[in-house]
PDB file of N, CA and C in Angstrom:
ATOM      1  N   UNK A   1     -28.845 -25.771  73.506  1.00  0.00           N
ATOM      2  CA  UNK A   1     -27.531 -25.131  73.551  1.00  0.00           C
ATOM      3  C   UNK A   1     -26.575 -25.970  74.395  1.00  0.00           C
ATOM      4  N   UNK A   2     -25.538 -26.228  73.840  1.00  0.00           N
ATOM      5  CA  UNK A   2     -24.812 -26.652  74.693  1.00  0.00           C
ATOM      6  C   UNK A   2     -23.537 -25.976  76.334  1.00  0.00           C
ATOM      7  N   UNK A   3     -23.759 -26.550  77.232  1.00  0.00           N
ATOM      8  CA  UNK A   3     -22.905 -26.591  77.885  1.00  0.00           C
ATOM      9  C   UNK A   3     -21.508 -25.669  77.848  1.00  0.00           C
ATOM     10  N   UNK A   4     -20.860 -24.681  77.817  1.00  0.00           N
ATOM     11  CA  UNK A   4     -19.425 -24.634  76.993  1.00  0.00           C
ATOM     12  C   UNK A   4     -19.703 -24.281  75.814  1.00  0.00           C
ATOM     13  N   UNK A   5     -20.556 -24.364  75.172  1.00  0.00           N
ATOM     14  CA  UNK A   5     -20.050 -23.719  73.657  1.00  0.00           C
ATOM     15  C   UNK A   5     -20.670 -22.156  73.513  1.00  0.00           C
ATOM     16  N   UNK A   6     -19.845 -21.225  72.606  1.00  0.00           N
ATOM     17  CA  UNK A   6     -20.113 -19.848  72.715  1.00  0.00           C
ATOM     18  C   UNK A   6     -21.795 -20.121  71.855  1.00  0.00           C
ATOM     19  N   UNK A   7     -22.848 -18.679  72.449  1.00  0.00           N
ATOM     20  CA  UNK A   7     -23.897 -18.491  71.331  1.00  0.00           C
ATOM     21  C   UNK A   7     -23.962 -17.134  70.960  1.00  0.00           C
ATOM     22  N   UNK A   8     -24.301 -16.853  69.531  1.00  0.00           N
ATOM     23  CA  UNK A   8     -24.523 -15.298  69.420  1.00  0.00           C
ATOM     24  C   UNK A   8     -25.619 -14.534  70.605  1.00  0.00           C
ATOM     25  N   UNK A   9     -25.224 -13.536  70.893  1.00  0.00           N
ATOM     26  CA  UNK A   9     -26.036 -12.950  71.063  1.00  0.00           C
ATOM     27  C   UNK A   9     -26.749 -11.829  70.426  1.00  0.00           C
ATOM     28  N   UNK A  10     -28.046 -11.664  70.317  1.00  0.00           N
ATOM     29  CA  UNK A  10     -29.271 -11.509  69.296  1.00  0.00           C
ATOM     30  C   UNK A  10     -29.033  -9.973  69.996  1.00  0.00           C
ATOM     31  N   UNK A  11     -29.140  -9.454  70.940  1.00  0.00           N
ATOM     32  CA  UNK A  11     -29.704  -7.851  71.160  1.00  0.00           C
ATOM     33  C   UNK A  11     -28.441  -7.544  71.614  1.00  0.00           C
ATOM     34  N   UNK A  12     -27.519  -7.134  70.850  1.00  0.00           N
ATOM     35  CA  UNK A  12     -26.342  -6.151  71.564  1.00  0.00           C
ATOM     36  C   UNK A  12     -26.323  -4.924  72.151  1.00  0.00           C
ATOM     37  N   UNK A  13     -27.604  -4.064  71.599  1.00  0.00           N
ATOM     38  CA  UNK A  13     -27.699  -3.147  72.120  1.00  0.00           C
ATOM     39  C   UNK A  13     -28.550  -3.445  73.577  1.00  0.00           C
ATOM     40  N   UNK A  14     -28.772  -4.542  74.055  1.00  0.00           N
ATOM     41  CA  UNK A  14     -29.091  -4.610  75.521  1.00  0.00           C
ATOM     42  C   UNK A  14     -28.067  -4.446  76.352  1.00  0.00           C
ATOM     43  N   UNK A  15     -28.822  -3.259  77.244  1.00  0.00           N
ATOM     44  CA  UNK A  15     -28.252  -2.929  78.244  1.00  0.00           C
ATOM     45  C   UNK A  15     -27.440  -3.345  79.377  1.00  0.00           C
ATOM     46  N   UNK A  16     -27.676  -4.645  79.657  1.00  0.00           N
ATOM     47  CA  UNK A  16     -26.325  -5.430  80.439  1.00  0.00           C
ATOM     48  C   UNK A  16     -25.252  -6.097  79.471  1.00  0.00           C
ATOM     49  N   UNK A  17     -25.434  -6.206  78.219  1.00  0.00           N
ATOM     50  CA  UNK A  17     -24.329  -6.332  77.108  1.00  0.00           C
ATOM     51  C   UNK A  17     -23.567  -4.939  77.252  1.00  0.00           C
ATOM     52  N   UNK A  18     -23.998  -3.881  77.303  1.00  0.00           N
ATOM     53  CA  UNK A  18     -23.333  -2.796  76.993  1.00  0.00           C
ATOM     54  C   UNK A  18     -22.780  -2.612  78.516  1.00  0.00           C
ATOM     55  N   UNK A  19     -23.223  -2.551  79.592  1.00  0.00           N
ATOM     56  CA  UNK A  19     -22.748  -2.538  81.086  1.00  0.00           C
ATOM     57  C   UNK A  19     -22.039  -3.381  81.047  1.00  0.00           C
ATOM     58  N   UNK A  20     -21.247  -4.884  80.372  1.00  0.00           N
ATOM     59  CA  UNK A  20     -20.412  -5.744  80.383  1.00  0.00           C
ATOM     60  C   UNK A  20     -19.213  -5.190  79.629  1.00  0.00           C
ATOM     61  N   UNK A  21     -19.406  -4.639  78.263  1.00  0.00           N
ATOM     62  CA  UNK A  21     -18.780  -3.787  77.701  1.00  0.00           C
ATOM     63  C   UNK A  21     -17.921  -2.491  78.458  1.00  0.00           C
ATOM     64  N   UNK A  22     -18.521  -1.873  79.108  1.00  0.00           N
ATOM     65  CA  UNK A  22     -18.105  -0.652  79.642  1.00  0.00           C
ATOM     66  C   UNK A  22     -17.574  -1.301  80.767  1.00  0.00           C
ATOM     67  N   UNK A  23     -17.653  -2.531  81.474  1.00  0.00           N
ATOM     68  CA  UNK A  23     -16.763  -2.542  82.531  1.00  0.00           C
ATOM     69  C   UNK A  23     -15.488  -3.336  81.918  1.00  0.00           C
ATOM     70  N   UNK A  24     -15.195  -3.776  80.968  1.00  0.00           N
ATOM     71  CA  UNK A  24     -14.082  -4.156  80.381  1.00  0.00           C
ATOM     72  C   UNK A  24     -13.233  -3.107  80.048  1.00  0.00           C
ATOM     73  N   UNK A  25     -14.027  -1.623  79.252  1.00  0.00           N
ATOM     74  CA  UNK A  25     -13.183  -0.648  78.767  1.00  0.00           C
ATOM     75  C   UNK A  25     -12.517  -0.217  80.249  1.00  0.00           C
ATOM     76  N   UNK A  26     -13.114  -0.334  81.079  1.00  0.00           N
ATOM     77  CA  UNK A  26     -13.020   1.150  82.313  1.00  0.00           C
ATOM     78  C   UNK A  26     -11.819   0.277  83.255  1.00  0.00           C
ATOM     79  N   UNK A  27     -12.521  -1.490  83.046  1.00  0.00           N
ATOM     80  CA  UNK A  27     -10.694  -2.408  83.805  1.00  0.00           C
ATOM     81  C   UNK A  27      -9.682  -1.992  83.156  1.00  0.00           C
ATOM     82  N   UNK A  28      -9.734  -1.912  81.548  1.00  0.00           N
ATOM     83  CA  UNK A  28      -8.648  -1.780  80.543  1.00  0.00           C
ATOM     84  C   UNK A  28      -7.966  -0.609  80.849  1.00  0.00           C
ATOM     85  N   UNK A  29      -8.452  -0.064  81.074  1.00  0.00           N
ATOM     86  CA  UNK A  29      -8.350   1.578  81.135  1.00  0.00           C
ATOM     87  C   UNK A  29      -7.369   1.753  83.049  1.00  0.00           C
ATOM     88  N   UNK A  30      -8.020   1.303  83.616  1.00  0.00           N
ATOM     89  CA  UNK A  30      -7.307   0.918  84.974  1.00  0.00           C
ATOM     90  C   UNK A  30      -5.916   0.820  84.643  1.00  0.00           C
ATOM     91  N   UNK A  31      -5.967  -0.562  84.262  1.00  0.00           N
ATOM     92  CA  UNK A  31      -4.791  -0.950  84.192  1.00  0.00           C
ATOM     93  C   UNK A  31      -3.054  -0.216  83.480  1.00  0.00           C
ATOM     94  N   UNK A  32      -4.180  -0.196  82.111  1.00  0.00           N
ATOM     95  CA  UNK A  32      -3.245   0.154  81.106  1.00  0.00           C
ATOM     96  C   UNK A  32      -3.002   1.569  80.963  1.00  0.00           C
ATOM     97  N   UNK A  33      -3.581   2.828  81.840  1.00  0.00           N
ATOM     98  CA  UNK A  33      -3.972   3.847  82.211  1.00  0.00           C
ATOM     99  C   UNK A  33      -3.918   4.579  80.812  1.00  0.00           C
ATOM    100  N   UNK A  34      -5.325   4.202  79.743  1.00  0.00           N
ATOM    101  CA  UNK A  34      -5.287   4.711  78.784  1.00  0.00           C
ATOM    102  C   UNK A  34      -7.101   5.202  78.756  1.00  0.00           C
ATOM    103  N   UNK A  35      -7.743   6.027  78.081  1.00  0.00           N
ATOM    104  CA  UNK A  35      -8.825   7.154  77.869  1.00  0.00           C
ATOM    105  C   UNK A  35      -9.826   6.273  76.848  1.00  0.00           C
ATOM    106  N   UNK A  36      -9.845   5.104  76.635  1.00  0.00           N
ATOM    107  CA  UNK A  36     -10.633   4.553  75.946  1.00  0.00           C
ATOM    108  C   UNK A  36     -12.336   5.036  76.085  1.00  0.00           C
ATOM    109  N   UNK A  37     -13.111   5.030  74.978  1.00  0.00           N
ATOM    110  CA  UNK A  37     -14.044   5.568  75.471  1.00  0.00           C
ATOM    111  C   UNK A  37     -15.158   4.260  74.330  1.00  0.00           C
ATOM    112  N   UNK A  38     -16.503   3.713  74.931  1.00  0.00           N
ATOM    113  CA  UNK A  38     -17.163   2.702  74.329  1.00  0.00           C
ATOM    114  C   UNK A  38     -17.364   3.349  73.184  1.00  0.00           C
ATOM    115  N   UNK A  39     -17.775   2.978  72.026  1.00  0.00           N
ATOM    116  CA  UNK A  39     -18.701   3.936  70.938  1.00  0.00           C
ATOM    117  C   UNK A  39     -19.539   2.717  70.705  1.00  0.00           C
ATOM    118  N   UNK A  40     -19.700   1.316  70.229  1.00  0.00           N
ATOM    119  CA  UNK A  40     -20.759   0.579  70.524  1.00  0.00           C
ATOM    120  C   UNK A  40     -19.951  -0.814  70.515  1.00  0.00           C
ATOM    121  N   UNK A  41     -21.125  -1.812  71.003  1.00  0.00           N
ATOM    122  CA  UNK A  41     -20.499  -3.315  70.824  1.00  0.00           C
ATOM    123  C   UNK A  41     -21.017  -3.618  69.277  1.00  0.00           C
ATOM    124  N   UNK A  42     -19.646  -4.698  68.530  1.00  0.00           N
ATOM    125  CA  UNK A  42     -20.502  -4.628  67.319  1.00  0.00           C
ATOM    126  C   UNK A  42     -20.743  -6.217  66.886  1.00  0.00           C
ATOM    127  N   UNK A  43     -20.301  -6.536  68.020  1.00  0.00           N
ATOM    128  CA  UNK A  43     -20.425  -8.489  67.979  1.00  0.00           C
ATOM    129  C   UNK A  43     -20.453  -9.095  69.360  1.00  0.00           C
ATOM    130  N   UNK A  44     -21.013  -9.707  70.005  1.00  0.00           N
ATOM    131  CA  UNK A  44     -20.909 -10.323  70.884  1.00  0.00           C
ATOM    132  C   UNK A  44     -21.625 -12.132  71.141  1.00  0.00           C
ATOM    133  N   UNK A  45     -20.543 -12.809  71.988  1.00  0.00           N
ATOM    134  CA  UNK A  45     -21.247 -14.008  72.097  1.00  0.00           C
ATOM    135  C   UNK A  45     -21.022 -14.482  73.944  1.00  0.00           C
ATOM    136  N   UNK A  46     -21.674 -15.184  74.098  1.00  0.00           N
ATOM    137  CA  UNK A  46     -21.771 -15.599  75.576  1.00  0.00           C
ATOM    138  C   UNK A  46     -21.855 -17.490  75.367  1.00  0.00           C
ATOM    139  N   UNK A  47     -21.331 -17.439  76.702  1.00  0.00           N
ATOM    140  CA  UNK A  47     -20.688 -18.959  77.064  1.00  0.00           C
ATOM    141  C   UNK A  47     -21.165 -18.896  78.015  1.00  0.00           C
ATOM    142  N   UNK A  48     -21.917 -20.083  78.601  1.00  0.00           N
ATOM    143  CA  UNK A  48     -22.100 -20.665  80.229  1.00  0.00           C
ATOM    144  C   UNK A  48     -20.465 -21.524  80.618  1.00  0.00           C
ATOM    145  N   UNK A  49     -20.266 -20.520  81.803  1.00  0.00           N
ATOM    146  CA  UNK A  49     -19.467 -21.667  82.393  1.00  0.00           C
ATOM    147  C   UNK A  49     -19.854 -21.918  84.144  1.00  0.00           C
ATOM    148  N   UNK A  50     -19.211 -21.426  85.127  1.00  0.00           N
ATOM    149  CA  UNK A  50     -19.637 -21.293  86.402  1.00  0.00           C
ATOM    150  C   UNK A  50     -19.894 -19.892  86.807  1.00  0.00           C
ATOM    151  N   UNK A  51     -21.204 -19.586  85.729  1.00  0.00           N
ATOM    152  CA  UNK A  51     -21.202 -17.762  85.280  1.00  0.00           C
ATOM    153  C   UNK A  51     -21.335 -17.821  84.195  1.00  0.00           C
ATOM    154  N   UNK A  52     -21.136 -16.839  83.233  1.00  0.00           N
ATOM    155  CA  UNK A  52     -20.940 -16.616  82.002  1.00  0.00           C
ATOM    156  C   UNK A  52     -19.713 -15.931  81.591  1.00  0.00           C
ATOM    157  N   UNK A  53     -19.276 -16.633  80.417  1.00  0.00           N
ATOM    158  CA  UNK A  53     -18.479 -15.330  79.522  1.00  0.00           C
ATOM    159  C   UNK A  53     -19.010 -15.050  78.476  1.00  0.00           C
ATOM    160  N   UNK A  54     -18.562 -13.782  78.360  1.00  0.00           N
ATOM    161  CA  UNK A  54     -18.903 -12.728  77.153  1.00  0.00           C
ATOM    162  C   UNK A  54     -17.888 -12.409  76.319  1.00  0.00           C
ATOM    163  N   UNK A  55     -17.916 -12.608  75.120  1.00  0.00           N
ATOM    164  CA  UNK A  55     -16.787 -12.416  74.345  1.00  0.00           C
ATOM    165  C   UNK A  55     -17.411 -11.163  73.291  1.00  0.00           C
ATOM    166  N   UNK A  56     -16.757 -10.081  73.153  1.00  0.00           N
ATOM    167  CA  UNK A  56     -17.667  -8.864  72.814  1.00  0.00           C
ATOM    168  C   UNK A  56     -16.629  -8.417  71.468  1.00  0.00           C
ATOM    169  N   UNK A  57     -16.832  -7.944  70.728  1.00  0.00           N
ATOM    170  CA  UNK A  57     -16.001  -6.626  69.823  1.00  0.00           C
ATOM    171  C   UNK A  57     -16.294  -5.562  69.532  1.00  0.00           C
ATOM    172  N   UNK A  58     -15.818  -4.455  70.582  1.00  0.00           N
ATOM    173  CA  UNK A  58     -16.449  -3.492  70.524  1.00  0.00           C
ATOM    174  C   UNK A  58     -15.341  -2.339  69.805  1.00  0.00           C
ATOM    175  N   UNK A  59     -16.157  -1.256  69.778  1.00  0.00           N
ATOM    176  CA  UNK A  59     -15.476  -0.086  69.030  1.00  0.00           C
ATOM    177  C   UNK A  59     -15.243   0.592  69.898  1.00  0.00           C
ATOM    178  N   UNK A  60     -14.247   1.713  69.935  1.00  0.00           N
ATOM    179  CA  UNK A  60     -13.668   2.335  71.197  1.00  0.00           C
ATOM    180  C   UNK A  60     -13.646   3.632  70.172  1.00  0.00           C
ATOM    181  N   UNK A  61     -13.338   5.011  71.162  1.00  0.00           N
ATOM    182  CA  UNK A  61     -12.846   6.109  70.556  1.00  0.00           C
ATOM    183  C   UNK A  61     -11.419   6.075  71.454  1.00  0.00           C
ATOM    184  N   UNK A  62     -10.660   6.322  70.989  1.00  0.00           N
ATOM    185  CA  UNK A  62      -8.967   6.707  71.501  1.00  0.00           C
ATOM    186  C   UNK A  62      -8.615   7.739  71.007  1.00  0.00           C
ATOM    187  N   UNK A  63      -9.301   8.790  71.529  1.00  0.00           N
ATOM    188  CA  UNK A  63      -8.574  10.269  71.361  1.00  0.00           C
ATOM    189  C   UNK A  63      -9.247  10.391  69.677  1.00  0.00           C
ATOM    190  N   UNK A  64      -8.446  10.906  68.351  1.00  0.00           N
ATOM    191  CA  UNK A  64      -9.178  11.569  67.556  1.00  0.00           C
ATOM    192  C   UNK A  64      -9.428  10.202  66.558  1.00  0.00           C
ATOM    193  N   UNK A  65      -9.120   8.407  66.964  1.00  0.00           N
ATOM    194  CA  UNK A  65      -8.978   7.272  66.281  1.00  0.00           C
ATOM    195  C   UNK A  65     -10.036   6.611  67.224  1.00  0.00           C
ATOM    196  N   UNK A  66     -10.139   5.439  65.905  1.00  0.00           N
ATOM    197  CA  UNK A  66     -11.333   4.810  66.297  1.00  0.00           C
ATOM    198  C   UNK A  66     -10.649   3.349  66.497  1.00  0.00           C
ATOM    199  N   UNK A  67     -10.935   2.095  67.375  1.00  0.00           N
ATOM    200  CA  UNK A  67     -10.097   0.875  67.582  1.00  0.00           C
ATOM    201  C   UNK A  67     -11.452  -0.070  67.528  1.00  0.00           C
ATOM    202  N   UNK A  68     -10.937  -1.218  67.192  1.00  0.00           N
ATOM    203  CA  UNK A  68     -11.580  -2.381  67.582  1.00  0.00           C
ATOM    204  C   UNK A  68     -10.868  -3.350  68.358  1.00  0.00           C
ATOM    205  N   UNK A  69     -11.796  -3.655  69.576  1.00  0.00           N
ATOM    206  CA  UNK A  69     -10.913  -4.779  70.474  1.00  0.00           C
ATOM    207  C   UNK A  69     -12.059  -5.624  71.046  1.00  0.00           C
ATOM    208  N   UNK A  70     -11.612  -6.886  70.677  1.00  0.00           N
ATOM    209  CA  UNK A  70     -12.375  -8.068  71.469  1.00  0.00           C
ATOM    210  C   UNK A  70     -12.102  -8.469  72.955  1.00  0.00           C
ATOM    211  N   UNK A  71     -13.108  -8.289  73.332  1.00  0.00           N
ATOM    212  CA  UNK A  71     -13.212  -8.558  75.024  1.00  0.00           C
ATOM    213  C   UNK A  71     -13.604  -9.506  75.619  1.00  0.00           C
ATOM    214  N   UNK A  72     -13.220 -10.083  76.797  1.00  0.00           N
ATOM    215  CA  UNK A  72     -13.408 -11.082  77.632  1.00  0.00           C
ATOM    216  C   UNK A  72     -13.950 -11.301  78.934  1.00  0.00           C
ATOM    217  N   UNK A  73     -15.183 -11.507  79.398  1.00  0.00           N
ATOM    218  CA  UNK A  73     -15.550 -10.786  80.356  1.00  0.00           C
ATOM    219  C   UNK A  73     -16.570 -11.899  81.442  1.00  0.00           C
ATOM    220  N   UNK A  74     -15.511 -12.399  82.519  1.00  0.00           N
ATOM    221  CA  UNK A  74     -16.405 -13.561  83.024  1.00  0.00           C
ATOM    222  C   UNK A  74     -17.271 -12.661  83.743  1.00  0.00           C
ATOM    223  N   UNK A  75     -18.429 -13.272  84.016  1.00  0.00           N
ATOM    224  CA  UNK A  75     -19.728 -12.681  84.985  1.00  0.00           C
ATOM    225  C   UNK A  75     -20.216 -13.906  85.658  1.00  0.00           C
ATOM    226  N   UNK A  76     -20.419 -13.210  86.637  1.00  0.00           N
ATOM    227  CA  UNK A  76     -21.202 -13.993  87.671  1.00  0.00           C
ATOM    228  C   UNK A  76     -21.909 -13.056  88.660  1.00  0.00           C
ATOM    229  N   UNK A  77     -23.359 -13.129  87.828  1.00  0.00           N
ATOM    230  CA  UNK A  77     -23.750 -11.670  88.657  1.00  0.00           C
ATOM    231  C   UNK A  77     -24.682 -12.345  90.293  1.00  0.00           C
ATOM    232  N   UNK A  78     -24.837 -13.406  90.738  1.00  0.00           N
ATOM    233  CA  UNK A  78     -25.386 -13.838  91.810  1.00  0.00           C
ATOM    234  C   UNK A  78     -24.565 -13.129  92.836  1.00  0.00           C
ATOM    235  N   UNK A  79     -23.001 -13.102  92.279  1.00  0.00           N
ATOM    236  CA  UNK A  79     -21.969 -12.733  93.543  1.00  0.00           C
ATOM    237  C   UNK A  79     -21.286 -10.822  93.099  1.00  0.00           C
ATOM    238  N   UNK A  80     -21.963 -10.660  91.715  1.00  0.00           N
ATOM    239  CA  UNK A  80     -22.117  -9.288  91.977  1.00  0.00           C
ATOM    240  C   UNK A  80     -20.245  -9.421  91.706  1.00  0.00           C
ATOM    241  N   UNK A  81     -19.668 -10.754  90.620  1.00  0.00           N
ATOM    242  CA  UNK A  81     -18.538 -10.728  90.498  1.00  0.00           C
ATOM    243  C   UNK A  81     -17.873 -10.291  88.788  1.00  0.00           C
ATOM    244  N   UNK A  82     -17.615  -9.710  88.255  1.00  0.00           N
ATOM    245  CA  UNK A  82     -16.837  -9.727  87.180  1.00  0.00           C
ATOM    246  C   UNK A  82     -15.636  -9.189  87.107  1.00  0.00           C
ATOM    247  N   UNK A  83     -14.582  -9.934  86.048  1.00  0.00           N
ATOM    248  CA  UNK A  83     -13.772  -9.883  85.966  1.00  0.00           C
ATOM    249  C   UNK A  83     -13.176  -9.989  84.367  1.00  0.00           C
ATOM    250  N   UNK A  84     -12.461  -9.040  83.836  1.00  0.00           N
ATOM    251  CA  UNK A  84     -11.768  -8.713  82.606  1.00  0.00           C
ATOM    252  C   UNK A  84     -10.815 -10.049  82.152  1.00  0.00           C
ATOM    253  N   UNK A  85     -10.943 -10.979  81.142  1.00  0.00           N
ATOM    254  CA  UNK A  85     -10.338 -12.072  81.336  1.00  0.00           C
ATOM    255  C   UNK A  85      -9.073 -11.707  79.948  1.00  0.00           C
ATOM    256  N   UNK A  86      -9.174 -10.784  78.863  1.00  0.00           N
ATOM    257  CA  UNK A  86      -8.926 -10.267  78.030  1.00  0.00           C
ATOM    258  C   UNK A  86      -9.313  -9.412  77.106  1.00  0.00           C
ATOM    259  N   UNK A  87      -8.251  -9.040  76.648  1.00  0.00           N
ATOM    260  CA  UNK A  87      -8.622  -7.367  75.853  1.00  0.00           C
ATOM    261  C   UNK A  87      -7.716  -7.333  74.737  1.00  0.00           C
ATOM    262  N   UNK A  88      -8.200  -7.554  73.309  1.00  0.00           N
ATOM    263  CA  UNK A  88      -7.125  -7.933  72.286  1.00  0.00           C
ATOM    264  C   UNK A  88      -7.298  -6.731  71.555  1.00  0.00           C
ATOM    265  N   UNK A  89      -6.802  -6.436  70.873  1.00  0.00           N
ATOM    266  CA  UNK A  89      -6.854  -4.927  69.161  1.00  0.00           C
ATOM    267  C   UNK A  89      -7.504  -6.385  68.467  1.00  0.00           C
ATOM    268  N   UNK A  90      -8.072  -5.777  67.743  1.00  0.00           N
ATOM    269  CA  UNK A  90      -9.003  -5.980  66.701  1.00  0.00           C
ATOM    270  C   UNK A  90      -8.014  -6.097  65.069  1.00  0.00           C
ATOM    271  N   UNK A  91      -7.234  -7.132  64.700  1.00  0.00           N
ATOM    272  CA  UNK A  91      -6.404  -6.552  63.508  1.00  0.00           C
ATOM    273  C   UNK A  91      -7.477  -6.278  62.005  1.00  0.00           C
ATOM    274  N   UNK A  92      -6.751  -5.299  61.036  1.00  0.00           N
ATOM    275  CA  UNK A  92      -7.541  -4.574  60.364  1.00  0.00           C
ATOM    276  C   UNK A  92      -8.352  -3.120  60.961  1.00  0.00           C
ATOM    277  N   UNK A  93      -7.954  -3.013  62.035  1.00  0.00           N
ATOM    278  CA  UNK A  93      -8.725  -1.563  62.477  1.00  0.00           C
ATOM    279  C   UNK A  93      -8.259  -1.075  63.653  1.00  0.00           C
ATOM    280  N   UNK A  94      -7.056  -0.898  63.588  1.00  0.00           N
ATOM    281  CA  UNK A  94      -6.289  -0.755  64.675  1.00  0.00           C
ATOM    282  C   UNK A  94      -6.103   0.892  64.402  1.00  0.00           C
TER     283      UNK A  94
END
């Protein structure tokens, strides 16, 4: 694998995929002071950089609608650090 380049990741339904997930909705949600709620990840890939990023597309519930938004999510769990790097709508399922 290289250095920098994204790889799929094989088990989305693993549990620190989905804990990466939910802390993106819950920053998003901070910020943008909106009720997003996970319903699952339905793609995700990870990058080594000084940490990892996670680039995710997950499904959200928003009240009685359903969204797709791709997420951005550096980690660096030695320092117990992450941080929300982006949060896009998903076009086609907005």
């Amino acid at each position: 694998a290289l250095v920098g380049g994204w790889r799929p990741i094989k088990n989305l339904s693993d549990p620190y995929v989905r804990g990466i997930a939910e802390f993106a909705i819950k920053a998003h949600n901070d910020e943008a002071e909106t009720g997003l709620v996970l319903v699952k990840v339905m793609k995700g890939e990870t990058q080594v950089v000084s940490g990892a990023n996670y680039r995710l597309v997950v499904e959200v519930k928003d009240g009685a609608d359903t969204k797709s938004f791709e997420v951005v999510v550096w980690d660096k769990p030695w320092e117990h650090s992450r941080r929300l790097t982006s949060f896009t709508a998903v076009p086609g399922k907005a």
